[in-house]
Each structure stands twice: as structure tokens, then as C-alpha cells.
N, C-alpha and C. Protein backbone atom coordinates (compact mmCIF):
# COMPACT_ATOMS: atom_id res chain seq x y z
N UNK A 1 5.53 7.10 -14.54
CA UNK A 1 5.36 5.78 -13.97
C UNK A 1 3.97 5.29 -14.30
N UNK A 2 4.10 4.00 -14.74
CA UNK A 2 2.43 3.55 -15.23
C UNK A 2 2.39 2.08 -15.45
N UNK A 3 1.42 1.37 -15.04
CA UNK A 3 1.45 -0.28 -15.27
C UNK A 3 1.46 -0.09 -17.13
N UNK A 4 1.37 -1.37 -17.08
CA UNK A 4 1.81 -2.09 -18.46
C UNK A 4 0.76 -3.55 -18.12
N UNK A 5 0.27 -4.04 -19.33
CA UNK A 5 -0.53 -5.30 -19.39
C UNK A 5 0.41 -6.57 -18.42
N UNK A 6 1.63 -6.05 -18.27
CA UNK A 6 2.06 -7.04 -18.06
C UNK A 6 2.72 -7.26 -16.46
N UNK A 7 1.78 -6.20 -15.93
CA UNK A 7 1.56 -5.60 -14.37
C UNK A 7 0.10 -5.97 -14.27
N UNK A 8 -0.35 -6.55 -15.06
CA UNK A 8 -1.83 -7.04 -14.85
C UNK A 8 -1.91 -8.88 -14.83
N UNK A 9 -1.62 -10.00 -13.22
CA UNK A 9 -1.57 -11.05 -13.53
C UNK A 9 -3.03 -11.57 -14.19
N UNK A 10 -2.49 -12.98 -14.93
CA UNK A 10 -4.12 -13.52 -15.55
C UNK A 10 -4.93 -13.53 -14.40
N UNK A 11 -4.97 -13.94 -13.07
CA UNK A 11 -6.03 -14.22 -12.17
C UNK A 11 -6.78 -12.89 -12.09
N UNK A 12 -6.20 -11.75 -12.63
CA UNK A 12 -6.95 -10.65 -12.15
C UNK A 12 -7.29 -9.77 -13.18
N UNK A 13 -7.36 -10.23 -14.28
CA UNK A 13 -7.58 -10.00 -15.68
C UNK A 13 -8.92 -9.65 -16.21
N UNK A 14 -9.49 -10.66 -15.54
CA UNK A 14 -11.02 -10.63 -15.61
C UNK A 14 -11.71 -9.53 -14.66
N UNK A 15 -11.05 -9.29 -13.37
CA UNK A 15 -11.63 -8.50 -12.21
C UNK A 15 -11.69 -6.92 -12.83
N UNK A 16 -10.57 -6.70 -13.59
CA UNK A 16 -10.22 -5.36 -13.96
C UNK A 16 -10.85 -5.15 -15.51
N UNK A 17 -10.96 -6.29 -16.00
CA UNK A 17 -12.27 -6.17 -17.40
C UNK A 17 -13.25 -5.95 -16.85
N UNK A 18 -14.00 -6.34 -15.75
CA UNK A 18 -15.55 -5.95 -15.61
C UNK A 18 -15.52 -4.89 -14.55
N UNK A 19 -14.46 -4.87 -13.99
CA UNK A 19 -14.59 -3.60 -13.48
C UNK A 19 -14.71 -2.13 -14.19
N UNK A 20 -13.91 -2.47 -15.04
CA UNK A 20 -13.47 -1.04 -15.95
C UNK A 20 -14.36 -1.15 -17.41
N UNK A 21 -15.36 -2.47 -17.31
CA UNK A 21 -16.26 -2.60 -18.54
C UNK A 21 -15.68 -2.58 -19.91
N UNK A 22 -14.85 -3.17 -19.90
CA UNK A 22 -13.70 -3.81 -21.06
C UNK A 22 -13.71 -4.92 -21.87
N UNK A 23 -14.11 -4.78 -23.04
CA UNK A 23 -14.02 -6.18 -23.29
C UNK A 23 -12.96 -6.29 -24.81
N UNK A 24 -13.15 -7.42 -25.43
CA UNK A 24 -12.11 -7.93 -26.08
C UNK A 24 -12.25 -6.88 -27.37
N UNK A 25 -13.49 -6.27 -27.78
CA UNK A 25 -13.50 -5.15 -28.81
C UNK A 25 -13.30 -3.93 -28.66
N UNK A 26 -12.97 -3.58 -27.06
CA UNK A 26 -12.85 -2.72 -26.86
C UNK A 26 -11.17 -1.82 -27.23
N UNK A 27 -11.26 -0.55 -27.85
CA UNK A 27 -10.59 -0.01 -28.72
C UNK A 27 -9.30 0.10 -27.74
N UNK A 28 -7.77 -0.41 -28.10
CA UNK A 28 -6.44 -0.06 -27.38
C UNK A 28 -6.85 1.48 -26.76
N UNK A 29 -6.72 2.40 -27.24
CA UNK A 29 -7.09 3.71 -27.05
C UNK A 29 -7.70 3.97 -25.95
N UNK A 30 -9.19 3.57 -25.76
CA UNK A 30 -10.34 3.44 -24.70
C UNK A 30 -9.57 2.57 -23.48
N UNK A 31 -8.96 1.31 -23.60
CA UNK A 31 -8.79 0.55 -22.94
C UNK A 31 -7.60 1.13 -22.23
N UNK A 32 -6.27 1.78 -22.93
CA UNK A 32 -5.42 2.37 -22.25
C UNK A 32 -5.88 3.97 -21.76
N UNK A 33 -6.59 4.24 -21.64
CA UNK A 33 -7.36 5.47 -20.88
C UNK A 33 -7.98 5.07 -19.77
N UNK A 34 -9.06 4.34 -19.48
CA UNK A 34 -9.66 3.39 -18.47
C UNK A 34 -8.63 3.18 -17.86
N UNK A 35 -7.54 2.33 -18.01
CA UNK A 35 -6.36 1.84 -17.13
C UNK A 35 -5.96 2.98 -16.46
N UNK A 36 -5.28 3.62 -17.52
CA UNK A 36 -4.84 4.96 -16.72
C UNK A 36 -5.62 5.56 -15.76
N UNK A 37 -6.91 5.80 -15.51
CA UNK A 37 -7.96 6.50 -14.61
C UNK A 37 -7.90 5.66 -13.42
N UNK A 38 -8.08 4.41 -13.77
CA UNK A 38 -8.16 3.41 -12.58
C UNK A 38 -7.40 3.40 -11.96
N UNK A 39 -5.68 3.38 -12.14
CA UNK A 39 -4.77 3.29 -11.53
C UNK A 39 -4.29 4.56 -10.45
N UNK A 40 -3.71 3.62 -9.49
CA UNK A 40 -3.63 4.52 -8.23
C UNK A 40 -2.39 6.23 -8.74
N UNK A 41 -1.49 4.96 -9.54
CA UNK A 41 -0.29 5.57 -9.76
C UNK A 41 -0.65 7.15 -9.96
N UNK A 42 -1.73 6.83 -11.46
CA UNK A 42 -2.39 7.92 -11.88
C UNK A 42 -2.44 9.56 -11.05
N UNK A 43 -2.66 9.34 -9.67
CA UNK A 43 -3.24 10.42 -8.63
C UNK A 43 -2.35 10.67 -7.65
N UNK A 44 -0.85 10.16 -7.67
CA UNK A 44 -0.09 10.19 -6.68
C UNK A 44 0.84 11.49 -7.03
N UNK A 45 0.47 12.70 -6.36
CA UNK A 45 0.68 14.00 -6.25
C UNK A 45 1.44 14.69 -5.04
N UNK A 46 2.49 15.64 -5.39
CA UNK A 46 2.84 16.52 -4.38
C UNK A 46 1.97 16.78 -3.25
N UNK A 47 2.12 16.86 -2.00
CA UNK A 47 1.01 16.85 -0.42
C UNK A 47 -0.08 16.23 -0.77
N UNK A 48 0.63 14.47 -1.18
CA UNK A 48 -0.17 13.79 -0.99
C UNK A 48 0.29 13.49 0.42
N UNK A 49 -0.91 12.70 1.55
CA UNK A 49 -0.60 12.39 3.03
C UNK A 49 0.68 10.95 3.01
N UNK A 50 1.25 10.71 4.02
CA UNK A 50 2.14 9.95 3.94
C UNK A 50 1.85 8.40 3.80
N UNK A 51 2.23 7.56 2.92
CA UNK A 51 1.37 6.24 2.90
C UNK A 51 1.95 4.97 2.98
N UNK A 52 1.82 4.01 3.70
CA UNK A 52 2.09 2.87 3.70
C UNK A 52 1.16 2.14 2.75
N UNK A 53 1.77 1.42 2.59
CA UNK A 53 1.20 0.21 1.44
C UNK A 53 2.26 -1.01 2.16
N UNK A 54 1.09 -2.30 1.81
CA UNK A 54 1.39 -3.34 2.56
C UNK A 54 1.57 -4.12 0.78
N UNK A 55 2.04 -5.73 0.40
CA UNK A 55 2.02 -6.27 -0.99
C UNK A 55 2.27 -7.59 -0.29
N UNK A 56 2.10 -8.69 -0.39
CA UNK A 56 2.31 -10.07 0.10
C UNK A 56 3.03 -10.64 -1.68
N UNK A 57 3.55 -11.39 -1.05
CA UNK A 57 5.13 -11.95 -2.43
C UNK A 57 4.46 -13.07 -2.93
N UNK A 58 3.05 -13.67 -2.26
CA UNK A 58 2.20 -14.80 -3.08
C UNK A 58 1.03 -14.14 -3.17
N UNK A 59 1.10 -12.90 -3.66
CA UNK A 59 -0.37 -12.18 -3.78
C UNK A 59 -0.83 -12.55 -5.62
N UNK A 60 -1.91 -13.41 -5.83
CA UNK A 60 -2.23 -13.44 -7.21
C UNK A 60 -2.58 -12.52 -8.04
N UNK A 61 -3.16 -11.54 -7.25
CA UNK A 61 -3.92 -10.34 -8.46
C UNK A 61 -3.21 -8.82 -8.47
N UNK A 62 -1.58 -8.73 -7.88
CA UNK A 62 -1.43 -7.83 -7.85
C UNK A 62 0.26 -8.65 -8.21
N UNK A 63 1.02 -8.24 -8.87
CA UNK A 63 2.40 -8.53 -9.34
C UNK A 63 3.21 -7.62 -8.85
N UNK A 64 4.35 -8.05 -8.45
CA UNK A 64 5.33 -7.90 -7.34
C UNK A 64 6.17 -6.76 -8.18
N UNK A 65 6.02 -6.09 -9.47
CA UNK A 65 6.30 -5.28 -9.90
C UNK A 65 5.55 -3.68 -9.11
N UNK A 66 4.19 -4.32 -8.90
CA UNK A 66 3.23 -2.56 -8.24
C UNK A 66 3.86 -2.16 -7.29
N UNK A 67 4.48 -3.00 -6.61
CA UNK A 67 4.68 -1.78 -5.04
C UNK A 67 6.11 -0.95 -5.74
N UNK A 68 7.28 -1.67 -6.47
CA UNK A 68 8.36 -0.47 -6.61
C UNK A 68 7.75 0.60 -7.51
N UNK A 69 6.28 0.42 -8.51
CA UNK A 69 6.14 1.46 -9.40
C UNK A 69 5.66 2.37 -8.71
N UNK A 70 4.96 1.73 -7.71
CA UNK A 70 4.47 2.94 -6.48
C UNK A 70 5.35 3.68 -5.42
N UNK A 71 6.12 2.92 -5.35
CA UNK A 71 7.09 3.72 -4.54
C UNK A 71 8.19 4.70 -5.29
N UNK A 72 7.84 4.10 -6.60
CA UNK A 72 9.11 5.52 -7.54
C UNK A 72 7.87 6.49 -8.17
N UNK A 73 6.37 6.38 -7.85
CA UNK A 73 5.77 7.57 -8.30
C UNK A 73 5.98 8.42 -7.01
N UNK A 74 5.66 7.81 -5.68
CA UNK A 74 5.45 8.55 -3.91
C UNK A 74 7.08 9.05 -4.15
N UNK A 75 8.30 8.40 -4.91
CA UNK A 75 9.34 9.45 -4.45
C UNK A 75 9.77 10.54 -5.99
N UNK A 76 9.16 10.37 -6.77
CA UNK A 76 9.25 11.40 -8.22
C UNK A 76 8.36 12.50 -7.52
N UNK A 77 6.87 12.70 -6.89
CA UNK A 77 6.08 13.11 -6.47
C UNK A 77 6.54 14.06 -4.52
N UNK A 78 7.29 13.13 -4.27
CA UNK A 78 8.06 13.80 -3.13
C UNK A 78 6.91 13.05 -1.73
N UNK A 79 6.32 12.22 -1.93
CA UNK A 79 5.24 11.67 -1.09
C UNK A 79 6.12 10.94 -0.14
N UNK A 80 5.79 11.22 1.26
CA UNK A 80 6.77 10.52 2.23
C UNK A 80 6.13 9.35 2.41
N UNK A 81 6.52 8.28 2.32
CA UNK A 81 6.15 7.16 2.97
C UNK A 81 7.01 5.52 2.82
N UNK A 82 6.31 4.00 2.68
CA UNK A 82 7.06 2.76 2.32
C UNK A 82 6.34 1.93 1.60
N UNK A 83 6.98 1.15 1.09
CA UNK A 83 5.98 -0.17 0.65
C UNK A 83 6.65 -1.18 1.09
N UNK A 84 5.57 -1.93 1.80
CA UNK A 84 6.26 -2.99 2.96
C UNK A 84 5.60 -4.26 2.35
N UNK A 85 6.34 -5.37 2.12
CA UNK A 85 6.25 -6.64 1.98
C UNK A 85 6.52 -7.51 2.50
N UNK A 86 5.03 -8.04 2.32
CA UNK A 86 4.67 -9.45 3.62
C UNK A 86 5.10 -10.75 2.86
N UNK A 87 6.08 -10.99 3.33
CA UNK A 87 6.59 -12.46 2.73
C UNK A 87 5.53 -13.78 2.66
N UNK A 88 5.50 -14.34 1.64
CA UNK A 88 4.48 -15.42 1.84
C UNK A 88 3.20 -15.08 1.98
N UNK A 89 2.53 -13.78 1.92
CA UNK A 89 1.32 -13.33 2.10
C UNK A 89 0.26 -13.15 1.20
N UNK A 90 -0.69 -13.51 0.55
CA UNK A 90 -1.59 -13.57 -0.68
C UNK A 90 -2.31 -12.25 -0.13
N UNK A 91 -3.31 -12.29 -1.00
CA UNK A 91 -4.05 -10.45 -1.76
C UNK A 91 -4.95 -10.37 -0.27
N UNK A 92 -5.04 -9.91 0.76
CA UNK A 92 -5.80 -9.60 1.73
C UNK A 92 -5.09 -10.47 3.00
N UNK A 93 -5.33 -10.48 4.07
CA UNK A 93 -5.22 -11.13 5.12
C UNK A 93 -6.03 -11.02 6.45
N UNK A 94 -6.03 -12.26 7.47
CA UNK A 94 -6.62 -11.81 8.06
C UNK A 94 -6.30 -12.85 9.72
N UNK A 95 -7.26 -12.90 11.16
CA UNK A 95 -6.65 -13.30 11.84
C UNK A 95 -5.24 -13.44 12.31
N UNK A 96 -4.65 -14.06 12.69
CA UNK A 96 -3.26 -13.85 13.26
C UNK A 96 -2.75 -13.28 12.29
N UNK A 97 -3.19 -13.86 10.99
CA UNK A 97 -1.69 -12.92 10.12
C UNK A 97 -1.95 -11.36 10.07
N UNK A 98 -2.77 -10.62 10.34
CA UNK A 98 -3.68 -9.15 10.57
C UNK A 98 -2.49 -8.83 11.81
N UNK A 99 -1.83 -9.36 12.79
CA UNK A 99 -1.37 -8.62 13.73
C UNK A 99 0.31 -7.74 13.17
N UNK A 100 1.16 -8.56 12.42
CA UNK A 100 2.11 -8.12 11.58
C UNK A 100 2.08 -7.04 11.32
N UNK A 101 1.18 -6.60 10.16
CA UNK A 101 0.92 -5.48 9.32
C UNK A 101 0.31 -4.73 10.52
N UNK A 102 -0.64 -4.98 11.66
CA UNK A 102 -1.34 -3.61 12.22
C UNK A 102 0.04 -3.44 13.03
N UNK A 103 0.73 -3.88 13.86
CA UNK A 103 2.17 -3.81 14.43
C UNK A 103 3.13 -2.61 13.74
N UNK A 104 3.09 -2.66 12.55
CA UNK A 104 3.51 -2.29 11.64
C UNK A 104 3.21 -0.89 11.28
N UNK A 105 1.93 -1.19 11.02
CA UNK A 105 1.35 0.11 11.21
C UNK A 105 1.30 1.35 12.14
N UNK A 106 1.10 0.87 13.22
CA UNK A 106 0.82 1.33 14.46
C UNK A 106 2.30 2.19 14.81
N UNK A 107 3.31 1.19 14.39
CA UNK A 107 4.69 1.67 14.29
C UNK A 107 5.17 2.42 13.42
N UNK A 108 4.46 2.87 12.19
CA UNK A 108 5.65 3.63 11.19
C UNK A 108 4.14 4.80 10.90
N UNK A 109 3.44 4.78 11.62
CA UNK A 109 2.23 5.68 11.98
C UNK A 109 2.47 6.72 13.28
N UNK A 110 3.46 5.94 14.28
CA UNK A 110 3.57 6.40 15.12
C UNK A 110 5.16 7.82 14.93
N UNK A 111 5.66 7.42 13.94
CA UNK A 111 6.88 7.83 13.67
C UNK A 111 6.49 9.16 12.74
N UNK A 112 5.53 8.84 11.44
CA UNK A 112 5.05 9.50 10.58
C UNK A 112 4.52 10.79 11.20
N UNK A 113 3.60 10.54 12.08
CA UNK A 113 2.41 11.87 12.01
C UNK A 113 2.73 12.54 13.63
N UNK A 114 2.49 13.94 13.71
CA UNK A 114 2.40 14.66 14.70
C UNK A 114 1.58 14.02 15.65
N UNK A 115 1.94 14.01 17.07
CA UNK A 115 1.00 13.51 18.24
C UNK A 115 -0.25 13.75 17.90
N UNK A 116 -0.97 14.89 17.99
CA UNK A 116 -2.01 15.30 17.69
C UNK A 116 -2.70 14.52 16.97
N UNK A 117 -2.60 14.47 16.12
CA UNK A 117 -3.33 14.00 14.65
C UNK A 117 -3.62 12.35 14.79
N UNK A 118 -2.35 11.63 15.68
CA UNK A 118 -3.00 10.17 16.48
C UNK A 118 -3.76 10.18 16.95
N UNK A 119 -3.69 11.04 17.85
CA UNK A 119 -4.99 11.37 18.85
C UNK A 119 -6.03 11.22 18.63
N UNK A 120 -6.46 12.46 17.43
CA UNK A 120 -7.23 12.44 17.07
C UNK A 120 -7.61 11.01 16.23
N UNK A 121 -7.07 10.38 15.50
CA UNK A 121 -7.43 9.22 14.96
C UNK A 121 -7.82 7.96 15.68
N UNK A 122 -7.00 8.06 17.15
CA UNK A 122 -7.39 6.75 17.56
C UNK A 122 -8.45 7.18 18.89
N UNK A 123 -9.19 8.44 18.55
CA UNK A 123 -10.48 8.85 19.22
C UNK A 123 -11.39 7.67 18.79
N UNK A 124 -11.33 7.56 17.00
CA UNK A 124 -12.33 6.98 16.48
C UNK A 124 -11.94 5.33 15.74
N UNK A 125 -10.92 5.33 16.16
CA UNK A 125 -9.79 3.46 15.62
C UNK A 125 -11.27 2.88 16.41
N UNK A 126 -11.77 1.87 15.40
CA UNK A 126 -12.90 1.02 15.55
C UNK A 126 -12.06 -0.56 15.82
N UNK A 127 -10.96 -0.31 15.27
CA UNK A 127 -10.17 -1.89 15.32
C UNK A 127 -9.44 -2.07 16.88
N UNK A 128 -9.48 -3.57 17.12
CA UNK A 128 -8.51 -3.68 18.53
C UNK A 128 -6.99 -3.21 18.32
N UNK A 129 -6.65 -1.48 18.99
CA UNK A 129 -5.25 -1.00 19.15
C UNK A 129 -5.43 -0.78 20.37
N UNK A 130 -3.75 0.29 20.71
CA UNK A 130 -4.18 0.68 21.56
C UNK A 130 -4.77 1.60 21.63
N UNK A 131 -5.36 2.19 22.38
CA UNK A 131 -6.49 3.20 22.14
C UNK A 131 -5.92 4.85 22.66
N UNK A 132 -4.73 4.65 22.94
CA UNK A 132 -4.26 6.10 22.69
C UNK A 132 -2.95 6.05 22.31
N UNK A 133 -2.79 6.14 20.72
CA UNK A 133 -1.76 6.11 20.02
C UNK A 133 -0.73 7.12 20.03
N UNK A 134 -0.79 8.34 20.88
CA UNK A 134 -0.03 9.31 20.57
C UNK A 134 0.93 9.20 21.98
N UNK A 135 0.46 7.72 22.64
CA UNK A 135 1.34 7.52 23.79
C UNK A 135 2.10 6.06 23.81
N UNK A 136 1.74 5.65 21.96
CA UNK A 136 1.98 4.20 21.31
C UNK A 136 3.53 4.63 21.27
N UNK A 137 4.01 3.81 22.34
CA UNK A 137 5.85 3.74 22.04
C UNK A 137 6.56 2.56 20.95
N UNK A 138 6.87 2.94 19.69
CA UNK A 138 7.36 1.76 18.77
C UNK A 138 8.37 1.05 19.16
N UNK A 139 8.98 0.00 18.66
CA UNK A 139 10.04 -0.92 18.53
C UNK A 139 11.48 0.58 18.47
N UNK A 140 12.47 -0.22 18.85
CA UNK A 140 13.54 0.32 18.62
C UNK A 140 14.35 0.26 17.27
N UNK A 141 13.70 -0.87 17.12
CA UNK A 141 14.01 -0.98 15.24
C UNK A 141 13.01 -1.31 14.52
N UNK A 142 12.18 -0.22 13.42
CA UNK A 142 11.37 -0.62 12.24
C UNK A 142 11.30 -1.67 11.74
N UNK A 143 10.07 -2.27 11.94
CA UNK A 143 10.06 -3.61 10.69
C UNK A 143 11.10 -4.82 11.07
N UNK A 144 11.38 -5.32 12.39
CA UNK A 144 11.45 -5.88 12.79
C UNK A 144 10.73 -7.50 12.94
N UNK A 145 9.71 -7.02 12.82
CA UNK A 145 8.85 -8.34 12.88
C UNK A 145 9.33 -9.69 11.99
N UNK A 146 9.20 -10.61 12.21
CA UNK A 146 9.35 -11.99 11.13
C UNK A 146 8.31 -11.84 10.09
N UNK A 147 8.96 -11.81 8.56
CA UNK A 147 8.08 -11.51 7.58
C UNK A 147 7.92 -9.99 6.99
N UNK A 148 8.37 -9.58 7.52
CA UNK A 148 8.12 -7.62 6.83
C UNK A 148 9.52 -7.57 6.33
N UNK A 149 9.65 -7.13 5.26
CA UNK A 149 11.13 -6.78 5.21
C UNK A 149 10.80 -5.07 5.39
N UNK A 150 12.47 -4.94 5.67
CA UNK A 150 13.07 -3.01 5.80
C UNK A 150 12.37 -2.44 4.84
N UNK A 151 12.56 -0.74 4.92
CA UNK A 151 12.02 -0.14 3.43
C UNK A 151 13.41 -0.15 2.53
N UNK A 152 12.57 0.04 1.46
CA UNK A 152 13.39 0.28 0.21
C UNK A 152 14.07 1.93 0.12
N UNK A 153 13.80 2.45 0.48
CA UNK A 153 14.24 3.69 0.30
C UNK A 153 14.56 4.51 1.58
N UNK A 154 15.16 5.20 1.92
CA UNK A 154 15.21 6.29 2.91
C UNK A 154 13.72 7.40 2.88
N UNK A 155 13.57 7.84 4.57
CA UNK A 155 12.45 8.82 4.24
C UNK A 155 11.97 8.29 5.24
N UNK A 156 10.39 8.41 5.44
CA UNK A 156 9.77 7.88 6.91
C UNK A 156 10.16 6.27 7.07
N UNK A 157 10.23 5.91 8.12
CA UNK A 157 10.35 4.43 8.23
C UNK A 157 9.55 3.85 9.54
């Protein structure tokens, strides 16, 4: 599993040239090596931890192709987790639209990981939750909210 130039939109073309110090002479060879390093896909390994990934469907710098390539490396790799898409949502978010995705979170976090290990995490949750997650009771149905769709695959939800 691996992007392609054409998993790279123009708005974000430029971000990932100067990030990765790329330019127009720079050798196919060099340039498809760099990519490869950069990319997440790249590192997604057997006991890797379980991961949500969030993708908004008007996101400019990320194409609506990344989240299934990521979700068929997390299930080639055996990585439990989803990739959840925020309808109408561009590359970051924030204020009211921030409550969705932490909802979300909070919920398929709560399902994912041993009590314990909440615990321990929301000792140190700096963000407004609740503050003892391992007593966070979820929805009766996943991904419920207006705007998230279901997961794509079976496995944690």
C-alpha cells in the first residue's frame, strides 16, 4: 500500500515539496524515496496501538483516497482500529465542530482499550472530557452522531 502523485492534491503540493526539500530537479528516484519515508503508510506495523483517524470529505490537502489506503495497510498489518469521516469537514477543525470527533473519540476509545490504561490517560487529558474515562459510558450505537459515518470494516468500532 503506498500513495501515488495522484494522492497528493495541488493545494498541498507545495507543503510536501518544502517539507521534504524537493524541488523540480530533483531526481524521480530521490523524490520517490522521500515520499516513501514521509508517509505514514510507510510505518504501519504488526502491534501497532489501535488507531482512529478522523478525514473531512472537503479536506484540501489530503484526498479522500488516504483514509481507505490507510485502513487496508492497519488491516494487511492486522492493526485494530477505523477511519472515520467527517462529512463536510476541511483539513483541521475546531470549536463546535471539535465536539463530534472528541464524542467520537471518547467513544470508540472507550470500547478499544482496557479500563486501566483510560485511567491512566485521562489522569493527564489536558482537554475538556470527562475526567474519568474508564467510567465514560458510550452511546449504544457507534458513530451515531450527525456527520460521522459507520466504519468501513469490522474490528474495533
Amino acid at each position: 500500500v503506498k500513495l501515488d502523485a495522484a494522492d497528493i492534491p495541488p493545494a498541498a503540493q507545495q507543503i510536501v515539496d518544502t517539507f521534504l526539500q524537493l524541488t523540480p530537479e530533483t531526481p524521480t528516484a530521490e523524490r520517490t524515496a522521500k515520499c516513501q519515508n514521509a508517509s505514514p503508510l510507510t510505518y504501519v506495523s504488526k502491534g501497532d496501538a489501535t488507531k482512529l483517524l478522523f478525514q473531512g470529505t472537503a479536506d484540501p490537502l489530503i484526498t479522500p483516497t488516504q483514509g481507505p489506503l490507510m485502513d487496508e495497510a492497519m488491516q494487511k498489518a492486522g492493526v485494530p482500529g477505523r477511519i472515520a469521516t467527517l462529512v463536510g469537514a476541511g483539513h483541521g477543525w475546531g470549536g463546535p465542530e471539535l465536539q463530534r470527533p472528541l464524542i467520537a473519540t471518547l467513544e470508540f476509545y472507550a470500547r478499544a482499550m482496557p479500563p486501566a490504561r483510560i485511567s491512566a490517560i485521562s489522569a493527564r487529558t489536558p482537554w475538556p472530557a470527562p475526567r474519568n474515562l474508564s467510567t465514560y459510558k458510550p452511546s449504544s450505537s457507534p458513530s451515531t452522531m450527525a456527520g460521522i459515518e459507520p466504519p468501513s470494516r469490522s474490528g474495533v468500532t
